[in-house]
Protein backbone atom coordinates (compact mmCIF):
# COMPACT_ATOMS: atom_id res chain seq x y z
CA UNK A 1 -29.48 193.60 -50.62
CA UNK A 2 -28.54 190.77 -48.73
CA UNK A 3 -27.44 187.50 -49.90
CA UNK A 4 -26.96 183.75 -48.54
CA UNK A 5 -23.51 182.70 -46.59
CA UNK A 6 -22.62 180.39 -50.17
CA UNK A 7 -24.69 182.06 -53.00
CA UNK A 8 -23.36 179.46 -55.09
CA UNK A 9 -25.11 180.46 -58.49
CA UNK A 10 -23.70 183.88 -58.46
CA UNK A 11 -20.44 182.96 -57.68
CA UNK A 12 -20.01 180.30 -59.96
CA UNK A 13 -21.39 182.63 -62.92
CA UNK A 14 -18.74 185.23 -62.24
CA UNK A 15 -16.01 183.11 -62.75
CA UNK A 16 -13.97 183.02 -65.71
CA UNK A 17 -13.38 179.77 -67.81
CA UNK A 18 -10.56 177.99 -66.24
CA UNK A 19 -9.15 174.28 -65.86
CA UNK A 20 -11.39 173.52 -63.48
CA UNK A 21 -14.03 174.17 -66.38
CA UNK A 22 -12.55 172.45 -68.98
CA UNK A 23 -11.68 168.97 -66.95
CA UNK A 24 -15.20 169.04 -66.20
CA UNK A 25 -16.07 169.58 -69.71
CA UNK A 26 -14.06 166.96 -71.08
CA UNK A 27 -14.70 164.69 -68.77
CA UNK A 28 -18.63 165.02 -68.90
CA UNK A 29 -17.91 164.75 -72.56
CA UNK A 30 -16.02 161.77 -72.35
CA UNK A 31 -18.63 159.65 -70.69
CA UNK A 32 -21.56 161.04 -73.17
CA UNK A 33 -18.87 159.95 -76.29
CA UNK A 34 -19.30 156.73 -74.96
CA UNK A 35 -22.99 156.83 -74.17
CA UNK A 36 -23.57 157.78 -77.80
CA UNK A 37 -20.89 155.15 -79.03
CA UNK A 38 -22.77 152.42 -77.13
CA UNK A 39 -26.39 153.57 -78.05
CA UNK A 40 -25.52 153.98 -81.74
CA UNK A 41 -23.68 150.67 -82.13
CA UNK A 42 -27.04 149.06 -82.54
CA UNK A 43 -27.14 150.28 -85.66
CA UNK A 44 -24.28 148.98 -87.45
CA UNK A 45 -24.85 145.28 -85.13
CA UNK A 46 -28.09 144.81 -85.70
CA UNK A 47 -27.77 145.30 -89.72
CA UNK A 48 -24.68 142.30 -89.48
CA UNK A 49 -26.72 140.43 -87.41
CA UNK A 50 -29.89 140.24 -89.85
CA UNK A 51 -27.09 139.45 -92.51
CA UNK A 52 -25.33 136.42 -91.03
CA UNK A 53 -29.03 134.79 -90.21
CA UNK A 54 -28.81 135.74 -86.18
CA UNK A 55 -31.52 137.99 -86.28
CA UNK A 56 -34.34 139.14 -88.54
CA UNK A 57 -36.37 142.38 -88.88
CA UNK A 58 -39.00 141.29 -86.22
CA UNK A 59 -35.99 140.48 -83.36
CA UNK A 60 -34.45 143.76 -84.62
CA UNK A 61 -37.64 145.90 -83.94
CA UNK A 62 -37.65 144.31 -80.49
CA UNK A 63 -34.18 144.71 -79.44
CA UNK A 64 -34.67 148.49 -80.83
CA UNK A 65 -37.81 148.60 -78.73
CA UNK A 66 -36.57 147.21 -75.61
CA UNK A 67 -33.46 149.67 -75.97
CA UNK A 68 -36.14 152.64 -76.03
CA UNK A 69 -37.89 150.89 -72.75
CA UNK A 70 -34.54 151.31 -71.09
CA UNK A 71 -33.89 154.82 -72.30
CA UNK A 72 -36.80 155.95 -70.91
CA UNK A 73 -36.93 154.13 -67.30
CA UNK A 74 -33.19 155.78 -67.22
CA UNK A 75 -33.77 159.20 -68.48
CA UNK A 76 -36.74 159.27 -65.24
CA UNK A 77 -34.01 157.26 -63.40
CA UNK A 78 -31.44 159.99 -63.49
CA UNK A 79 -34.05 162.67 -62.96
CA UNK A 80 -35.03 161.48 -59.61
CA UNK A 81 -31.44 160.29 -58.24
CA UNK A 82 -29.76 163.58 -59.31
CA UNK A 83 -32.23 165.73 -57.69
CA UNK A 84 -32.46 163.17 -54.21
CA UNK A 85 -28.86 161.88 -54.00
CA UNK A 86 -27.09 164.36 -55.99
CA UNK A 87 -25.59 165.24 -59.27
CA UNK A 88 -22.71 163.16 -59.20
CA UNK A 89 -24.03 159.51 -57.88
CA UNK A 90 -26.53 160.20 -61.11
CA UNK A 91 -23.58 160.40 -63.28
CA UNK A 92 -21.20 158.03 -61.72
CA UNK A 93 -23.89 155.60 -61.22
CA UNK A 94 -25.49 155.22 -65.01
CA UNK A 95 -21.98 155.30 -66.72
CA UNK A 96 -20.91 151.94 -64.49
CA UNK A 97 -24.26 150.53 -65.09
CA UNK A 98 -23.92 150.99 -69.53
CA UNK A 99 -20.67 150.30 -69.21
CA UNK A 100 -20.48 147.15 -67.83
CA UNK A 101 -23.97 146.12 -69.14
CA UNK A 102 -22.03 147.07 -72.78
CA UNK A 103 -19.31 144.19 -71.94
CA UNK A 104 -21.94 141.48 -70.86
CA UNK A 105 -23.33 141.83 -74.32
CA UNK A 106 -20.10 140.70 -75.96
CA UNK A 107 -20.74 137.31 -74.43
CA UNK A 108 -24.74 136.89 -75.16
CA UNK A 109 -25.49 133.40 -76.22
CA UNK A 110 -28.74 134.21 -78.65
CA UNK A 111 -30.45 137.12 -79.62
CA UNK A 112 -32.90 137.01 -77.00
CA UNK A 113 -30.23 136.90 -74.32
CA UNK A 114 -28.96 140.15 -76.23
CA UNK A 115 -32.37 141.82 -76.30
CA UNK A 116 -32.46 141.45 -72.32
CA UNK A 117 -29.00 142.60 -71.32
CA UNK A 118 -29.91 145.86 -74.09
CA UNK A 119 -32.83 146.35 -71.93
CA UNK A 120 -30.79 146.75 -68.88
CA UNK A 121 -27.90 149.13 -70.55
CA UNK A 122 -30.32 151.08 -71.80
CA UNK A 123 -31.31 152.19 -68.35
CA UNK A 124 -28.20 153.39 -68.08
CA UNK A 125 -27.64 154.81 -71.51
CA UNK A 126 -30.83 156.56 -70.78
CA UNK A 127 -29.62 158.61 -68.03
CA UNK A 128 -26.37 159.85 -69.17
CA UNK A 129 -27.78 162.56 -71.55
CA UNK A 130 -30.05 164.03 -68.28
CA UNK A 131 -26.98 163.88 -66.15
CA UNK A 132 -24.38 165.63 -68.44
CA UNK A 133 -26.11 168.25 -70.06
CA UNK A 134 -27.62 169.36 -66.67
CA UNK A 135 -24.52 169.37 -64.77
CA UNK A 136 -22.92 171.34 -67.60
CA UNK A 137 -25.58 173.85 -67.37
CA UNK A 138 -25.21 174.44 -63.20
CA UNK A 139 -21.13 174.47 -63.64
CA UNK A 140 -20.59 177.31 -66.58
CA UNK A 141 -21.16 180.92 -66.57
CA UNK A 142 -23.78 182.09 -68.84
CA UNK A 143 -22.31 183.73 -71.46
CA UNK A 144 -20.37 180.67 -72.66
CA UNK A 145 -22.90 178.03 -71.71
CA UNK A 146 -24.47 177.07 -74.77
CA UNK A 147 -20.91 177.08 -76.34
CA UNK A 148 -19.45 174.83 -74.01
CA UNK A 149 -22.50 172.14 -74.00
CA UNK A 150 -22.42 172.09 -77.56
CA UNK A 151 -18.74 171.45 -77.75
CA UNK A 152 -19.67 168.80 -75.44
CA UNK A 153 -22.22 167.80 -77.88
CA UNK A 154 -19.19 167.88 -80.91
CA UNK A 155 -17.54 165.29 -78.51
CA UNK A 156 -20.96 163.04 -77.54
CA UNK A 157 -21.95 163.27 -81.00
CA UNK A 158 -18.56 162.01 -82.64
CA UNK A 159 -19.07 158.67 -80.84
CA UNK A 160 -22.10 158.20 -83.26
CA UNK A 161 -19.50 158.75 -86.06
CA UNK A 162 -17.05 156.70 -84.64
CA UNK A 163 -18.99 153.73 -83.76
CA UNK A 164 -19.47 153.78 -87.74
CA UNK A 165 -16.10 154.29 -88.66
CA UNK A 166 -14.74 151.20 -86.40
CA UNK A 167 -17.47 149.05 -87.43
CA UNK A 168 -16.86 149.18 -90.34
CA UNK A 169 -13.23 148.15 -89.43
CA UNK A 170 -13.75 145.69 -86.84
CA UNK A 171 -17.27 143.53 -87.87
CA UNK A 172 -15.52 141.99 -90.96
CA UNK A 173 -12.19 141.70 -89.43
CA UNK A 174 -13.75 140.98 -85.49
CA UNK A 175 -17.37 140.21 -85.73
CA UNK A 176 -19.76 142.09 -83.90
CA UNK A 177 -18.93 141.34 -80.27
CA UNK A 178 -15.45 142.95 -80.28
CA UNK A 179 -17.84 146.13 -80.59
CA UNK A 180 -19.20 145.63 -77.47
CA UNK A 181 -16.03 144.59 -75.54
CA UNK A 182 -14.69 148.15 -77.35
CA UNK A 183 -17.76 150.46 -75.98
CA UNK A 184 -17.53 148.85 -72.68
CA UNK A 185 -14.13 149.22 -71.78
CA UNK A 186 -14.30 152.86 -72.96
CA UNK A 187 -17.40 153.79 -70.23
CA UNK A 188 -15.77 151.90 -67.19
CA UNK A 189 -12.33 153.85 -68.25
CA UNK A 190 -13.97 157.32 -67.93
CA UNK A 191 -16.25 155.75 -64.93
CA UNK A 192 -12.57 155.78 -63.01
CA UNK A 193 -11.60 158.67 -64.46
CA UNK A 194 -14.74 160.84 -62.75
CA UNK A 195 -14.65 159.61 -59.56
CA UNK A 196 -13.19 162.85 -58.10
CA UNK A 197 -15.62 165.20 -60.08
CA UNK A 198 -17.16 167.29 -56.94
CA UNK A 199 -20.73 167.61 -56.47
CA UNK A 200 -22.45 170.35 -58.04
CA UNK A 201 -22.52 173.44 -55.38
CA UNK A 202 -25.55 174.94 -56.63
CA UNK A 203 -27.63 171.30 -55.75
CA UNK A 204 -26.11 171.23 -52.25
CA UNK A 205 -27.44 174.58 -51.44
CA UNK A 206 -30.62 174.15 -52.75
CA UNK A 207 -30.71 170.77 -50.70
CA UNK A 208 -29.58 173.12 -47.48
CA UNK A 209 -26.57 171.42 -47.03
CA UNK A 210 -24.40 174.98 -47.21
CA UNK A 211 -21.34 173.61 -45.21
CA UNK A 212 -20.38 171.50 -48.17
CA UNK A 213 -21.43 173.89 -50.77
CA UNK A 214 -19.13 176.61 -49.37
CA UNK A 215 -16.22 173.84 -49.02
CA UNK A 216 -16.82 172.71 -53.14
CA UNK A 217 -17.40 176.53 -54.75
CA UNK A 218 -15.03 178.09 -52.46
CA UNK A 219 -12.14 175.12 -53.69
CA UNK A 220 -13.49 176.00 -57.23
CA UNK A 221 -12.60 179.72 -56.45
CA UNK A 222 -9.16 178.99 -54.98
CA UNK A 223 -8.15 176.88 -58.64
CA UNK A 224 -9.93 179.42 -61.08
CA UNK A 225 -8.32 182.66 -58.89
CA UNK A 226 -4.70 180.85 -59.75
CA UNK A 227 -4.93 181.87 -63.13
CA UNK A 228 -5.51 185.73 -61.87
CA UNK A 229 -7.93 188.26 -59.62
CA UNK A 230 -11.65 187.16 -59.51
CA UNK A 231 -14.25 189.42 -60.60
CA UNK A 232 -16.71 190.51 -57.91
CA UNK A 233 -19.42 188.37 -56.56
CA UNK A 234 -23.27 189.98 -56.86
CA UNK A 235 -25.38 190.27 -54.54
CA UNK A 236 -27.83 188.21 -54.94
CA UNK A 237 -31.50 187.04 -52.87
CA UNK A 238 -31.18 184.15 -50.41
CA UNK A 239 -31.46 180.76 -52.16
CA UNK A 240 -34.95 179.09 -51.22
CA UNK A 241 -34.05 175.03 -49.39
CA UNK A 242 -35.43 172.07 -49.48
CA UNK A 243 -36.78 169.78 -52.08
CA UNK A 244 -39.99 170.45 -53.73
CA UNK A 245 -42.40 167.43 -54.70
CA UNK A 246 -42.55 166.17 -58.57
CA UNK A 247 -46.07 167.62 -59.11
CA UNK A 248 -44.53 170.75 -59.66
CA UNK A 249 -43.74 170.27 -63.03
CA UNK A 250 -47.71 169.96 -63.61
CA UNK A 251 -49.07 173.06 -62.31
CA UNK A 252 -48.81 176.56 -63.86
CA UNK A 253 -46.39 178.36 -64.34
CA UNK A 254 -44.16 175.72 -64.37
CA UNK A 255 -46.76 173.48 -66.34
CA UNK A 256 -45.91 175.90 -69.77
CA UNK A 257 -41.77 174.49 -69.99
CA UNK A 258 -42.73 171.42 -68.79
CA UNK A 259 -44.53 171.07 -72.14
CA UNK A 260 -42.25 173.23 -74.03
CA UNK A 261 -39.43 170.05 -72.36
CA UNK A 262 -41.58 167.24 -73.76
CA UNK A 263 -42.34 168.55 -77.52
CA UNK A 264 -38.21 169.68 -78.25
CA UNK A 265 -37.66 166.02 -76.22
CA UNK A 266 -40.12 163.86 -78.29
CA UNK A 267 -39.27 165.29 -81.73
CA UNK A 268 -35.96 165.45 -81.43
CA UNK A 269 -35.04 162.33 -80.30
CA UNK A 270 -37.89 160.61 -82.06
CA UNK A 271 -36.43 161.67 -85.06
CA UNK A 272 -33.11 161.26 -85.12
CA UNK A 273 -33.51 157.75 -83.49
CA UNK A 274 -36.34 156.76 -85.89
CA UNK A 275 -33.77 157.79 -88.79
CA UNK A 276 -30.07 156.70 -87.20
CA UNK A 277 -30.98 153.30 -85.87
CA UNK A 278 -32.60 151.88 -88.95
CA UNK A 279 -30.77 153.73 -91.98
CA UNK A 280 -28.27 150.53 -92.27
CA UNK A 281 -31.24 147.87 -92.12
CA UNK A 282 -33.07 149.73 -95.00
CA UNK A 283 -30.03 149.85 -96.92
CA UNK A 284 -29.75 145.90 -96.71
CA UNK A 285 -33.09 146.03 -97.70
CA UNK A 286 -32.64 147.59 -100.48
CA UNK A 287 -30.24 144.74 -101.74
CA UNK A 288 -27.25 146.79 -100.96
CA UNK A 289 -24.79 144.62 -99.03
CA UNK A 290 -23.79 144.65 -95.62
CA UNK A 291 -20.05 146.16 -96.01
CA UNK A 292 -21.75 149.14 -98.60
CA UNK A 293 -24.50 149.56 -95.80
CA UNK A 294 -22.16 150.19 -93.59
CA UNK A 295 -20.02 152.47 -95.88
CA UNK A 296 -23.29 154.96 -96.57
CA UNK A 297 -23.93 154.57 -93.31
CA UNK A 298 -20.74 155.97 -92.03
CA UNK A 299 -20.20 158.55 -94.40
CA UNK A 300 -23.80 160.09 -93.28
CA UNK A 301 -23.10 159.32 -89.88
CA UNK A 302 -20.08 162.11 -90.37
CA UNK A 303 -23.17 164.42 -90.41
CA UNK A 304 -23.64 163.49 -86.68
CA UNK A 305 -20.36 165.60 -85.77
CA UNK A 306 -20.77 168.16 -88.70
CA UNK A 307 -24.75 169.42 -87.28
CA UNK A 308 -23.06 169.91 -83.52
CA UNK A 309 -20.15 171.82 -84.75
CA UNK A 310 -22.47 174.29 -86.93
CA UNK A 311 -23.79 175.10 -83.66
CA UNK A 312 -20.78 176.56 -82.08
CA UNK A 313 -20.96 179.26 -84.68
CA UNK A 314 -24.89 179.67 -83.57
CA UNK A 315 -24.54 179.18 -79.70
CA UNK A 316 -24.80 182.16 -77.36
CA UNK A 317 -24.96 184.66 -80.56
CA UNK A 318 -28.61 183.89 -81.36
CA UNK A 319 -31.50 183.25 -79.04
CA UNK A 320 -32.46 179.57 -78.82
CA UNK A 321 -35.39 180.20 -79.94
CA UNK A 322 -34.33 181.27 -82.93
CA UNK A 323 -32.07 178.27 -83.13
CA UNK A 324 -34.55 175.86 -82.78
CA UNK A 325 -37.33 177.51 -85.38
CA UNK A 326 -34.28 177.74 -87.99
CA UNK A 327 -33.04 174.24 -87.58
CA UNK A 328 -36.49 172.19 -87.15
CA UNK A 329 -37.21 173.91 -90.46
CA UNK A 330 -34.02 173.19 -92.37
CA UNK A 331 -34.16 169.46 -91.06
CA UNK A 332 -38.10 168.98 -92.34
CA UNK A 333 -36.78 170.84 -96.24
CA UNK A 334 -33.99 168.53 -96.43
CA UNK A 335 -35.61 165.32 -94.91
CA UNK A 336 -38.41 166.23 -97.75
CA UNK A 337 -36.03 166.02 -100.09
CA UNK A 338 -33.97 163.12 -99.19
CA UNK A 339 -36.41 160.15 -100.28
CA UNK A 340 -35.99 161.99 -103.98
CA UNK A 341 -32.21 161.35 -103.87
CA UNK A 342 -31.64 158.69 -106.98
CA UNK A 343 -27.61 158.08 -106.82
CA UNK A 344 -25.20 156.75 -104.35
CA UNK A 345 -23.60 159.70 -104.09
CA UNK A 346 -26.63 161.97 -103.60
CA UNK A 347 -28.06 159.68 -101.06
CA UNK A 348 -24.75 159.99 -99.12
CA UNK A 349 -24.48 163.91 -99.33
CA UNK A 350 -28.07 164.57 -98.84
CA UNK A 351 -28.11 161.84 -96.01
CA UNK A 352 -25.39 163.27 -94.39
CA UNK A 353 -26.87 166.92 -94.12
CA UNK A 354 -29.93 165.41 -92.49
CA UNK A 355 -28.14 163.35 -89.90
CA UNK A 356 -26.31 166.40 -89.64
CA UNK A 357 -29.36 168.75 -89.01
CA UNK A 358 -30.99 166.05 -86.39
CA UNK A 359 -27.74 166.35 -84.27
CA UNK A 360 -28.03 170.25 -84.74
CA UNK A 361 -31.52 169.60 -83.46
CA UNK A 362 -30.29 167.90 -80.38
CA UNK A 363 -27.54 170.23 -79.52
CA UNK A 364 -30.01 173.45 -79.33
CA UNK A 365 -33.14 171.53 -78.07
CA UNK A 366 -32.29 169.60 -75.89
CA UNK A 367 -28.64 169.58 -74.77
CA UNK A 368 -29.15 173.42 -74.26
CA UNK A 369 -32.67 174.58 -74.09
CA UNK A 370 -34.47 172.15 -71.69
CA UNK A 371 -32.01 172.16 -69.12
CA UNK A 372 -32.19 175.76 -68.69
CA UNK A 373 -35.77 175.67 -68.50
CA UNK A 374 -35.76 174.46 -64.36
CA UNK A 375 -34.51 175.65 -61.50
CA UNK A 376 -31.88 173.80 -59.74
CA UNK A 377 -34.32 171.82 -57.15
CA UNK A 378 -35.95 170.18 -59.60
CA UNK A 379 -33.99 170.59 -63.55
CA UNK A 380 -32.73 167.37 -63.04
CA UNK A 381 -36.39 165.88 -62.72
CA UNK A 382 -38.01 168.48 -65.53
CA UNK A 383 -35.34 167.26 -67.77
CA UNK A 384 -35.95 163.42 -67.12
CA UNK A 385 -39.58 164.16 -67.88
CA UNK A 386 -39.01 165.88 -71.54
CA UNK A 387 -36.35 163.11 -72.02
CA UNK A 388 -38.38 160.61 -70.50
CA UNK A 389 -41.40 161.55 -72.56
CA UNK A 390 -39.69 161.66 -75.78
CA UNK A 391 -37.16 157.99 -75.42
CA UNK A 392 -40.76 156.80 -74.71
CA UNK A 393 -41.64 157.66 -78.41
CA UNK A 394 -39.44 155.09 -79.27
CA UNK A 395 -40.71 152.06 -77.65
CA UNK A 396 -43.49 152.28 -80.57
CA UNK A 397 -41.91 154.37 -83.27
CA UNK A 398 -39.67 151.12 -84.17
CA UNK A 399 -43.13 149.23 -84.81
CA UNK A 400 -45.01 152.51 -87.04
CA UNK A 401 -41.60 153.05 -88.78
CA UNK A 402 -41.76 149.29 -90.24
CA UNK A 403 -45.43 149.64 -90.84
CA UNK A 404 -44.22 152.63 -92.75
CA UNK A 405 -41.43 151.64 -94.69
CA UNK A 406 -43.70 148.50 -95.53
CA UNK A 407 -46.44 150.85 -96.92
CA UNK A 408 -44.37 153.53 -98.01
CA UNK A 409 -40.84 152.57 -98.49
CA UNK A 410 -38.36 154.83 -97.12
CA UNK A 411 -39.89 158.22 -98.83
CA UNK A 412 -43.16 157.45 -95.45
CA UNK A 413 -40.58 157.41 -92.97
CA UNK A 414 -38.66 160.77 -93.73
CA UNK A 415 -41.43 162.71 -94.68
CA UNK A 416 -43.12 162.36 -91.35
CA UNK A 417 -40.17 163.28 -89.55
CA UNK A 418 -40.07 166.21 -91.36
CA UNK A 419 -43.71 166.81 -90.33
CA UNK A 420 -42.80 166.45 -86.83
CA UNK A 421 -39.78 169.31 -87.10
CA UNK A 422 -42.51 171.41 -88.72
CA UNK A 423 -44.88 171.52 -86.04
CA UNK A 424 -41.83 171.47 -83.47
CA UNK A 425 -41.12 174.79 -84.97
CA UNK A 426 -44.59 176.12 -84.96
CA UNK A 427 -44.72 175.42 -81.15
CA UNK A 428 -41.60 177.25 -80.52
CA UNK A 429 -42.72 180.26 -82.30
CA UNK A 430 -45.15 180.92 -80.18
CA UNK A 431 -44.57 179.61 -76.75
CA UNK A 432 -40.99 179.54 -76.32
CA UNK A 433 -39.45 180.86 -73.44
CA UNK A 434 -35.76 182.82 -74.42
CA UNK A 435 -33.43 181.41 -72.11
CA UNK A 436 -30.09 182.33 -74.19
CA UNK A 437 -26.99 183.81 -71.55
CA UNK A 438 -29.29 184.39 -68.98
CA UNK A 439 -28.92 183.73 -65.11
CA UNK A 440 -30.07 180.36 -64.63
CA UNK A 441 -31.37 181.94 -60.90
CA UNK A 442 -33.57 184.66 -62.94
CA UNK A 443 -35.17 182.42 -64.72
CA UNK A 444 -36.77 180.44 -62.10
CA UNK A 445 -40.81 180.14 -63.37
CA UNK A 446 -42.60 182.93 -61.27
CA UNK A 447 -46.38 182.78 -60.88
CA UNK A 448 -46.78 187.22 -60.17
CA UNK A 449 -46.10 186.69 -55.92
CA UNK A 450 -42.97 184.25 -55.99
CA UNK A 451 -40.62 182.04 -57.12
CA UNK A 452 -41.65 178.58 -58.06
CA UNK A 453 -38.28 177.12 -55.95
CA UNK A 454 -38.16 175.01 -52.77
CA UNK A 455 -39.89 177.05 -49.99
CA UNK A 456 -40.28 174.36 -46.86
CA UNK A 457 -38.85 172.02 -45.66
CA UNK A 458 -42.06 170.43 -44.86
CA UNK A 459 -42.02 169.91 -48.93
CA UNK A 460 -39.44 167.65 -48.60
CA UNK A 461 -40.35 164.00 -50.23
């Protein structure tokens, strides 16, 4: 059989792990640390900020949904740049926008100034998670993929954790803006740090630009072969060029994981935002102060790094299937539990397995399942849909979750999240798609005649 000049999937999935894998790894990881750092620091701020008279619920369910706004205009953002300009202008791009967005905040006269400028990071906040996970996915081998995006997910996670940990160090001692002068400096330092991360190979090939694709996976070859001999490249069919137009993802076959993107997207992120970002404001509620809000809040938050390192005992040695029915329905069990919880420390434990499970949730759904779901013309696009789709959840859910915790207290909020990872799991069952260690090139949606792929370059938009 005869294959293309570059065949840049094959050859990149026959290559051992190497340095060149892990510096992209960690730096990848890096920048989605700080994405999560700077998109969970809302959290911990906007509790202070109701506390010291700033704020008050009402601002606080704007800023939240204004932050959601800008999560979703970024996660469709990054979708169409990385597919039109490339992987690594999508990457590069949203991490200096957050970044310095992030510092700008630190200096916000009012409220309302800080509601605006979140609107704007979040744009860029939004995008990171589309850009990281999918450039992941096109740069490892199959058989360690889903291990190596969820350590990246250990590492993006963490910064949820973290930004709990040095809030609660820094807002008494600090105030709040030294958070934000913290979270920005962090995303402009890994911003310099990725400027020479090469464009993926398997995007410039599908784009027909082959002369640079051979230059990047062939330079990838000469650093992994340093380490010893390669293994043999495959032979594999002639990779399809040229860009296909965004209507793809709404006609069959493709149609089904388009779908199958949106529902793991829109409960998963629903969820654990719904949850996360409020948690400390309920607590102050409650009458508990601001310093033990933030202590509960960063002992659960621990939960956010425990959930993602579960799943490198689960990754590549179950399907994902599997991994998402089992998980959805451990998170809806213990988020029906969790309003029941009487005692600080119960609270705490129990809270902490939930966050836990929601991060779990996120590493299988959709760090590694909707990413694999699209070829490489157009994942970058089917992911910022399904992301796109489900950060738009949130520019209402801040509104029905106070309308909920009004009605119901906090016992209405959990227990329709855990209605939501119910029928998450019911959907999975029986339309899922198994994607686990398999060729991201065989997977490519085929309709019985051919490959849904680029096939003209008269399709070019």
């Amino acid at each position: 059989m005869s294959f293309s000049p570059v065949n840049a999937g094959a050859r990149l999935d026959r290559l051992p792990m190497s340095p060149f894998h892990w510096r992209l790894l960690r730096l990848v990881a890096l920048g989605m640390f700080f994405d999560s750092f700077d998109n969970a620091m809302m959290a911990s701020v906007l509790g202070t900020l109701v506390a010291n008279g700033t704020s008050s619920f009402a601002l606080n369910a704007k800023y939240i949904s204004v932050s959601f706004f800008g999560l979703t205009a970024g996660a469709a953002m990054a979708g169409l740049m990385g597919d039109k300009w490339g992987r690594r202008f999508a990457y590069q791009f949203n991490l200096l926008l957050f970044g310095s967005m992030c510092l700008v905040s630190a200096f916000a006269p009012s409220m309302t100034w800080l509601i605006v400028i979140r609107a704007v990071m979040g744009v860029g906040l939004g995008a990171e998670y589309v850009a990281g996970y999918s450039m992941v996915t096109e740069s490892i081998p199959p058989e360690r993929r889903g291990r190596c995006i969820t350590m990246v997910n250990v590492v993006a996670s963490s910064g949820g954790f973290a930004v709990n940990q040095v809030g609660l160090l820094v807002i008494p001692w600090l105030g709040w803006r030294a958070m934000f002068v913290i979270g920005g400096l962090g995303a402009l330092w890994v911003w310099w740090l990725r400027r020479y991360l090469p464009e993926s190979p398997r995007w410039l090939e599908a784009m027909g630009r082959t002369g640079q694709a051979e230059q990047v996976v062939t330079a990838i070859e000469q650093e992994v072969a340093a380490g010893g001999p390669l293994p043999p490249v495959i032979a594999a069919p002639p990779a399809a060029v040229g860009r296909v137009k965004l209507r793809v993802l709404f006609k069959p076959p493709v149609l089904h994981r388009t779908l199958l993107a949106i529902a793991v997207n829109v409960v998963v992120l629903v969820c654990s935002y719904s949850f996360t970002s409020w948690i400390p404001t309920f607590f102050i509620r409650e009458g508990f102060s601001v310093t033990r809000s933030l202590t509960f809040n960063a002992v659960m938050s621990g939960g956010a790094v425990f959930g993602p390192l579960l799943g490198l005992f689960l990754a590549d040695r179950i399907g994902r299937k599997t991994a998402i029915e089992g998980v959805a329905v451990g998170a809806a069990i213990v988020g029906a539990i969790y309003p029941f919880m009487g005692t600080p420390l119960t609270i705490m434990i129990v809270g902490f397995l939930l966050v836990g499970a929601m991060n779990l949730m996120i590493t299988v759904g959709l760090a590694c399942y909707t990413p694999e779901l699209f070829p490489t013309a157009y994942r970058f696009r089917g992911s910022g849909v399904g992301q796109m789709m489900g950060r738009g959840g949130f520019i209402a859910s801040p509104y029905l979750v106070v309308m909920l915790y009004d009605t119901y207290g906090i016992a209405g909020v959990v227990l329709v999240l855990s209605g939501m990872y119910l029928t998450l799991a019911a959907i999975i069952a029986v339309f899922g798609i198994e994607t686990n260690q398999r060729s991201l090139d065989a997977m490519a949606p085929h309709d019985g005649r051919t490959l849904i792929a680029p096939v003209a370059q008269e399709e070019i938009v």
